[in-house]
C-alpha atoms as a PDB file:
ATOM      1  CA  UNK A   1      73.429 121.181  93.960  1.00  0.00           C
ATOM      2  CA  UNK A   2      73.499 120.141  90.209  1.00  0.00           C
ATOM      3  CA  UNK A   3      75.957 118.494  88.391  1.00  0.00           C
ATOM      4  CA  UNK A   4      77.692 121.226  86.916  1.00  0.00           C
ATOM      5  CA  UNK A   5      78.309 122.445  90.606  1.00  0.00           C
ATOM      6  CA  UNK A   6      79.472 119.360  92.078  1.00  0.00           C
ATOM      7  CA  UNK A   7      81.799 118.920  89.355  1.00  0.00           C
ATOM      8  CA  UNK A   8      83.158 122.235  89.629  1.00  0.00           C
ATOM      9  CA  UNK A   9      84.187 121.247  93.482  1.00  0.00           C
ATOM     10  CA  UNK A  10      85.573 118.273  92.275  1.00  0.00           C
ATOM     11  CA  UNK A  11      87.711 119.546  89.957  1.00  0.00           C
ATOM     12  CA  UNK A  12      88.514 122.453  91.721  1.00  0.00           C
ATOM     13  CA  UNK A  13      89.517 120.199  94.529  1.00  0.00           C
ATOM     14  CA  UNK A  14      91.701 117.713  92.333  1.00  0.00           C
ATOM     15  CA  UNK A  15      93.036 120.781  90.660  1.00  0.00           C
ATOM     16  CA  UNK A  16      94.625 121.790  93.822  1.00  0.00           C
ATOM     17  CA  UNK A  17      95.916 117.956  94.506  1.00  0.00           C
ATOM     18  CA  UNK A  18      97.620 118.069  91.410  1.00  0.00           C
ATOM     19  CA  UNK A  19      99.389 120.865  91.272  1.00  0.00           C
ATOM     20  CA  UNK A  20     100.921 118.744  94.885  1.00  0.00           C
ATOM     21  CA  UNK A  21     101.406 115.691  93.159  1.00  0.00           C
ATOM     22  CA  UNK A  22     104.567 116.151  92.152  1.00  0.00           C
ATOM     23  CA  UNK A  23     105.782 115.781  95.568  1.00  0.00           C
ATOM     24  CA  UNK A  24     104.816 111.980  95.402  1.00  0.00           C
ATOM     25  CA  UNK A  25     107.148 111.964  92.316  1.00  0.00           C
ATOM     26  CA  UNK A  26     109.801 113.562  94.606  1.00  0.00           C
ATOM     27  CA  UNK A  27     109.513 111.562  97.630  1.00  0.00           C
ATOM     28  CA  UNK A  28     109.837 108.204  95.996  1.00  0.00           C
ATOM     29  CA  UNK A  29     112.625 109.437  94.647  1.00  0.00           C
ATOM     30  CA  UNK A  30     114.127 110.258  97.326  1.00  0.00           C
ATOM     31  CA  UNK A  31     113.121 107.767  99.600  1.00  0.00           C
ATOM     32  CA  UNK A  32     114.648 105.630  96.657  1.00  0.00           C
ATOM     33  CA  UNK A  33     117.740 107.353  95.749  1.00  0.00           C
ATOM     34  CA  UNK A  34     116.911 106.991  92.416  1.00  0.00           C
ATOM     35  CA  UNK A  35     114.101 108.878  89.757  1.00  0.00           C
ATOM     36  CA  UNK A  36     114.539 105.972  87.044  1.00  0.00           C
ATOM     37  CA  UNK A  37     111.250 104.683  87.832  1.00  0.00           C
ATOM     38  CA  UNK A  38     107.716 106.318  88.225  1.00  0.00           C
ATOM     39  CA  UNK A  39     105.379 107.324  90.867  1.00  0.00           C
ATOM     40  CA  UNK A  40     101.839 105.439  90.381  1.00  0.00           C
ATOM     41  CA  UNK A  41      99.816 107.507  92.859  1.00  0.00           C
ATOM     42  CA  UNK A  42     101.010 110.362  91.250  1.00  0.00           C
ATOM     43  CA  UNK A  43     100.479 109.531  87.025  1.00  0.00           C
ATOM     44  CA  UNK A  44      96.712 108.432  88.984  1.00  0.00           C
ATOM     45  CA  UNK A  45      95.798 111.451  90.510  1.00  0.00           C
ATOM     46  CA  UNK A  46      96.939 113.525  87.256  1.00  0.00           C
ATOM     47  CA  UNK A  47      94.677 111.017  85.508  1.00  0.00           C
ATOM     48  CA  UNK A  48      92.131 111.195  87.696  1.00  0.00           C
ATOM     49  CA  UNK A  49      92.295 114.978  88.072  1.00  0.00           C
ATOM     50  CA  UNK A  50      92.387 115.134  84.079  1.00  0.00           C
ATOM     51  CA  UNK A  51      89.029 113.049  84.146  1.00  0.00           C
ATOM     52  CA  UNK A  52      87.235 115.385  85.938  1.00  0.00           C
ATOM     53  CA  UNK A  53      88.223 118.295  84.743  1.00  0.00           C
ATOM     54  CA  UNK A  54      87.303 116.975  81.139  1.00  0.00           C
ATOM     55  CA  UNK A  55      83.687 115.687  82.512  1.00  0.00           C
ATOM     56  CA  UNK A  56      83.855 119.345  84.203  1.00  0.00           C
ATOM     57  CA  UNK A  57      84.290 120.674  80.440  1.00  0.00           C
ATOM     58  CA  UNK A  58      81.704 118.248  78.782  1.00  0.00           C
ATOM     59  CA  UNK A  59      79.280 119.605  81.588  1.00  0.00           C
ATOM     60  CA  UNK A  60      79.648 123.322  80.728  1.00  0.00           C
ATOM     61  CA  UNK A  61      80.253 122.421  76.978  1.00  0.00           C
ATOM     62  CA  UNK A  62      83.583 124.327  77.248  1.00  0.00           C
ATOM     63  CA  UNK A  63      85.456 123.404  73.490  1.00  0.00           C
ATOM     64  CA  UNK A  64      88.600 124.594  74.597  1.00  0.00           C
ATOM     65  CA  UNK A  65      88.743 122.490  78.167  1.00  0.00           C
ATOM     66  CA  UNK A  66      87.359 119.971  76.386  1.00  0.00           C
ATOM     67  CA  UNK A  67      90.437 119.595  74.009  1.00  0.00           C
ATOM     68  CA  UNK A  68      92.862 119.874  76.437  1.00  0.00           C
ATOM     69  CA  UNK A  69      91.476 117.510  78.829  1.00  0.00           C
ATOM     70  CA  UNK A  70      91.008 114.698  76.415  1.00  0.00           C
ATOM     71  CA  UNK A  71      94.731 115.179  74.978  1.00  0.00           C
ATOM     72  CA  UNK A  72      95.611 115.270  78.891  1.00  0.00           C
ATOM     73  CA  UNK A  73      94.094 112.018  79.575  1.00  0.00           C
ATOM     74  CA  UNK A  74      94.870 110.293  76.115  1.00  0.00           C
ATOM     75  CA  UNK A  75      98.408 111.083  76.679  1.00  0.00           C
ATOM     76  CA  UNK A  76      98.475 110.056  80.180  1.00  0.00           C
ATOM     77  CA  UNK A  77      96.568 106.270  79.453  1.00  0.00           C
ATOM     78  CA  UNK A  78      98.573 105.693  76.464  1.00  0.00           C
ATOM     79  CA  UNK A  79     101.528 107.607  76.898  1.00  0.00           C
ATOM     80  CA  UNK A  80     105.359 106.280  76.845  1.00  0.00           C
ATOM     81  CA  UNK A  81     105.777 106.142  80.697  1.00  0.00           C
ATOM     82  CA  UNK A  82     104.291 103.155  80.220  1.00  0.00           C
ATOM     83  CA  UNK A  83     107.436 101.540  78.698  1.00  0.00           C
ATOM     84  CA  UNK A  84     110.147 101.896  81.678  1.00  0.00           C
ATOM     85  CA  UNK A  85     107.262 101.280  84.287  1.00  0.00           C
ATOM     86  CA  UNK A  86     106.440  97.529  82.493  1.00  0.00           C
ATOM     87  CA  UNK A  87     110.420  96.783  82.719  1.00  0.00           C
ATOM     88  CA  UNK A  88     110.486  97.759  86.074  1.00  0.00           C
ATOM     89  CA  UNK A  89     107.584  95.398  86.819  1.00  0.00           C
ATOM     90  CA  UNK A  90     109.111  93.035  84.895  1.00  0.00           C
ATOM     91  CA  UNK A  91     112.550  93.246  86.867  1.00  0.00           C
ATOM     92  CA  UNK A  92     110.623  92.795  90.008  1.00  0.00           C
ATOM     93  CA  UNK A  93     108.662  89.762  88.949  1.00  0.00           C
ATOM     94  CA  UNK A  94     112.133  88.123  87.811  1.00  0.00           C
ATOM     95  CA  UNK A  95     113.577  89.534  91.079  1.00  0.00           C
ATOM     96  CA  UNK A  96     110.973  87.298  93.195  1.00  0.00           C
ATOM     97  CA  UNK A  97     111.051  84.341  91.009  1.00  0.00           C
ATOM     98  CA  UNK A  98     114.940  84.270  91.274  1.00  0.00           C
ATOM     99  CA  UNK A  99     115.399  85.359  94.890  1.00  0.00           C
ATOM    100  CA  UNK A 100     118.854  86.610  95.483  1.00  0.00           C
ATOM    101  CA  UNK A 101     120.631  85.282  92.105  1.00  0.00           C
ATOM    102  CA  UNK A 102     118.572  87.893  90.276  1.00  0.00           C
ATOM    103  CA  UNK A 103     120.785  90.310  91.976  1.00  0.00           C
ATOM    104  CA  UNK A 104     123.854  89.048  91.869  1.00  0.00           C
ATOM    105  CA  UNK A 105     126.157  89.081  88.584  1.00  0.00           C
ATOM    106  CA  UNK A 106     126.686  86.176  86.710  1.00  0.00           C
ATOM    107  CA  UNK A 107     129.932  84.007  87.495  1.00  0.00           C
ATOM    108  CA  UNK A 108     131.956  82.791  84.432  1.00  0.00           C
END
């Protein structure tokens, strides 16, 4: 099997993964009550999926899949999700350094 063919399982195979990912989005949120925060199995397998099919696109020397892979991807690396998932981390860090006064308001 060549390259070309192997990555055309792969991405075939990721292709169908990610059209299911949003159900990770969808059970954290409900498992959580809440959709404020974000999913990181799911932005990985859309990044992951997005890698392949681009290398998928390189491969055949597809232009157009080419170009919408690497905007995929770009966006995905540097895009603003990253902004509310850092604050979350950062409220959890503060969370465990503080124990149970990180929860509770402040008393005046």
């Amino acid at each position: 099997m060549d390259i070309t063919a192997s990555l055309s399982v792969l991405a075939g195979t990721l292709g169908i993964l990610m059209g299911a990912s949003p159900l990770l989005q969808a059970m954290r949120a409900h498992r959580r009550r809440s959709s404020a925060d974000i999913s990181m199995p799911f932005l990985a397998l859309l990044w992951i999926g997005g890698a392949a099919w681009l290398a998928y696109g390189i491969a055949l020397g597809n232009i157009a899949m080419m170009i919408a892979n690497t905007v995929g991807v770009d966006r995905l690396h540097y895009g603003d999700w990253r902004q509310p998932l850092l604050a979350q981390r950062r409220g959890a860090r503060r969370e465990l350094r503080l124990g149970a006064a990180a929860r509770e308001p402040a008393r005046l």
